[in-house]
C-alpha atoms as a PDB file:
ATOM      1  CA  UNK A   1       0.000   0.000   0.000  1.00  0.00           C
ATOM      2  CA  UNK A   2       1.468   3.448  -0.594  1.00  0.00           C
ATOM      3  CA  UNK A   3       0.458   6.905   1.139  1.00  0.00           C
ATOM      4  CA  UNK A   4      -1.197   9.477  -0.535  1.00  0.00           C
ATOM      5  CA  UNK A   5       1.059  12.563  -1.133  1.00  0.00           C
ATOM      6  CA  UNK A   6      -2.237  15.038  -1.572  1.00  0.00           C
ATOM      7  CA  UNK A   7      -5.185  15.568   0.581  1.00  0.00           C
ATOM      8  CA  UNK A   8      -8.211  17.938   0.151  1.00  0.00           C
ATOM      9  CA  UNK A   9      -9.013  19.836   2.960  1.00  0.00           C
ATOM     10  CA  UNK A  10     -12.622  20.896   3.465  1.00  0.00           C
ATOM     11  CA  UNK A  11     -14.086  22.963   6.242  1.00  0.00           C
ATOM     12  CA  UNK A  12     -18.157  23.718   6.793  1.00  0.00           C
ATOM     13  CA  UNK A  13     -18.519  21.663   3.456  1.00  0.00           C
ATOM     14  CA  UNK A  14     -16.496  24.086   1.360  1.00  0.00           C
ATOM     15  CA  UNK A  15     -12.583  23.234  -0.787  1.00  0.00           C
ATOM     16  CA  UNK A  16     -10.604  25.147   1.364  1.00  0.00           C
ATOM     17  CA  UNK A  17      -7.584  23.785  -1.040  1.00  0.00           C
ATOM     18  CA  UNK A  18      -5.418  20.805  -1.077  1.00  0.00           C
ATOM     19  CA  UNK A  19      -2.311  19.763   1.183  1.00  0.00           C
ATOM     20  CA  UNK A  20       0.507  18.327  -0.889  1.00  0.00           C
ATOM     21  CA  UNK A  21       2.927  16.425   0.589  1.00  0.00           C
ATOM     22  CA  UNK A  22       7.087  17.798   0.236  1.00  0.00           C
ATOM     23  CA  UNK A  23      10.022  17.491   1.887  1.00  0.00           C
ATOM     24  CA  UNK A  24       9.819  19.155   5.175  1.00  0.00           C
ATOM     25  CA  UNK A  25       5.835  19.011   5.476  1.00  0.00           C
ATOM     26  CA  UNK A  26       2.881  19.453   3.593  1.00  0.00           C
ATOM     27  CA  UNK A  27       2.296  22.891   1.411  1.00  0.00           C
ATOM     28  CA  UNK A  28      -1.322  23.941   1.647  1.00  0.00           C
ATOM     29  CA  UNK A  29      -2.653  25.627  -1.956  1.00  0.00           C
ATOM     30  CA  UNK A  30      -5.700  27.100  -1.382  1.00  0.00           C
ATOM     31  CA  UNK A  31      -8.524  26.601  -3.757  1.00  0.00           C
ATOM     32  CA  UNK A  32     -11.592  28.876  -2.086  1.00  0.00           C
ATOM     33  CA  UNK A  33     -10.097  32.024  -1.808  1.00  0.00           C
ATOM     34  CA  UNK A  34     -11.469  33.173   1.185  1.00  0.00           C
ATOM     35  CA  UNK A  35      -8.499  30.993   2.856  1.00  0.00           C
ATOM     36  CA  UNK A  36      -5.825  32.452   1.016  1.00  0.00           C
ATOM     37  CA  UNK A  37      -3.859  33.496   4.137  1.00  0.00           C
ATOM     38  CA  UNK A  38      -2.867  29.736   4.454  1.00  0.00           C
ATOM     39  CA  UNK A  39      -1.724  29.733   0.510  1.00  0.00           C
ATOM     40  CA  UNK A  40       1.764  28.172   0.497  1.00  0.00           C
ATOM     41  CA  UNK A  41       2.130  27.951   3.960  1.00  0.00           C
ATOM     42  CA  UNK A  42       3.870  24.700   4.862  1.00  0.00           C
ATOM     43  CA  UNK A  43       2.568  22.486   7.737  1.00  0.00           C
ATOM     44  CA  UNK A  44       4.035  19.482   9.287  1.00  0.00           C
ATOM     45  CA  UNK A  45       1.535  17.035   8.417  1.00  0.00           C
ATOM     46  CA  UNK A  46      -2.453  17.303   6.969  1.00  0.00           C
ATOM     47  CA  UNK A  47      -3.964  17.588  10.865  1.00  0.00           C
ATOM     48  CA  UNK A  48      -2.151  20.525  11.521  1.00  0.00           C
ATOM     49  CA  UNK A  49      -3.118  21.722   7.563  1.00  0.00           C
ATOM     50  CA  UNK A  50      -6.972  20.853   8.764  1.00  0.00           C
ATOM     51  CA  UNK A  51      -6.584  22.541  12.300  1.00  0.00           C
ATOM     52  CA  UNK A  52      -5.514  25.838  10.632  1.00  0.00           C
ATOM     53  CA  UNK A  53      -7.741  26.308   7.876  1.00  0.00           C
ATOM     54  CA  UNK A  54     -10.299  25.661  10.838  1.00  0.00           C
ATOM     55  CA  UNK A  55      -9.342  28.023  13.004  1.00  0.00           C
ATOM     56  CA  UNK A  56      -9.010  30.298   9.577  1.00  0.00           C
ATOM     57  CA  UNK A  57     -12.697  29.937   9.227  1.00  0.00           C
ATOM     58  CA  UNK A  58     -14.117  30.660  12.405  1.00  0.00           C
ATOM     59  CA  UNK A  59     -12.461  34.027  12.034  1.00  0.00           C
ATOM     60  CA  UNK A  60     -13.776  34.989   8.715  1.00  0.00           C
ATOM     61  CA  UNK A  61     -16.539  37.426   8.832  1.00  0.00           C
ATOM     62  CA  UNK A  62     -19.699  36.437   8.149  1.00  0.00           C
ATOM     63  CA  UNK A  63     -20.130  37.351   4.520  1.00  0.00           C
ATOM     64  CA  UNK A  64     -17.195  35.730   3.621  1.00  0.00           C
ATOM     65  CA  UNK A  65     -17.888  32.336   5.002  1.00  0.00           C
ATOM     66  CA  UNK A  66     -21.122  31.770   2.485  1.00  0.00           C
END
């Protein structure tokens, strides 16, 4: 069996972007882009990816999260 090297990350049912894996961690490219404060930014594995673009959400104002 082999590991995936991408995962999409979704939050409140919408593509907050993809998580690719690289040496070092995994480089979030944003695909909604109401989350692109996380574009590029490289986490050290797809929890911590999820956990952000989370915590990302819950501060976005209200119009932006529809």
């Amino acid at each position: 069996m082999t590991h995936a090297s991408a995962y999409a990350i979704e939050v409140q049912g919408r593509s907050a972007g993809i998580v690719v894996a690289e040496r070092g961690g995994f480089t979030f490219f944003v695909s909604d882009w109401a989350f692109r404060d996380l574009d590029r930014r490289v986490f050290r594995d797809v929890g911590q990816a999820q956990r952000a673009a989370h915590r990302h959400y819950s501060r976005l104002p209200e119009t932006r999260q529809r």
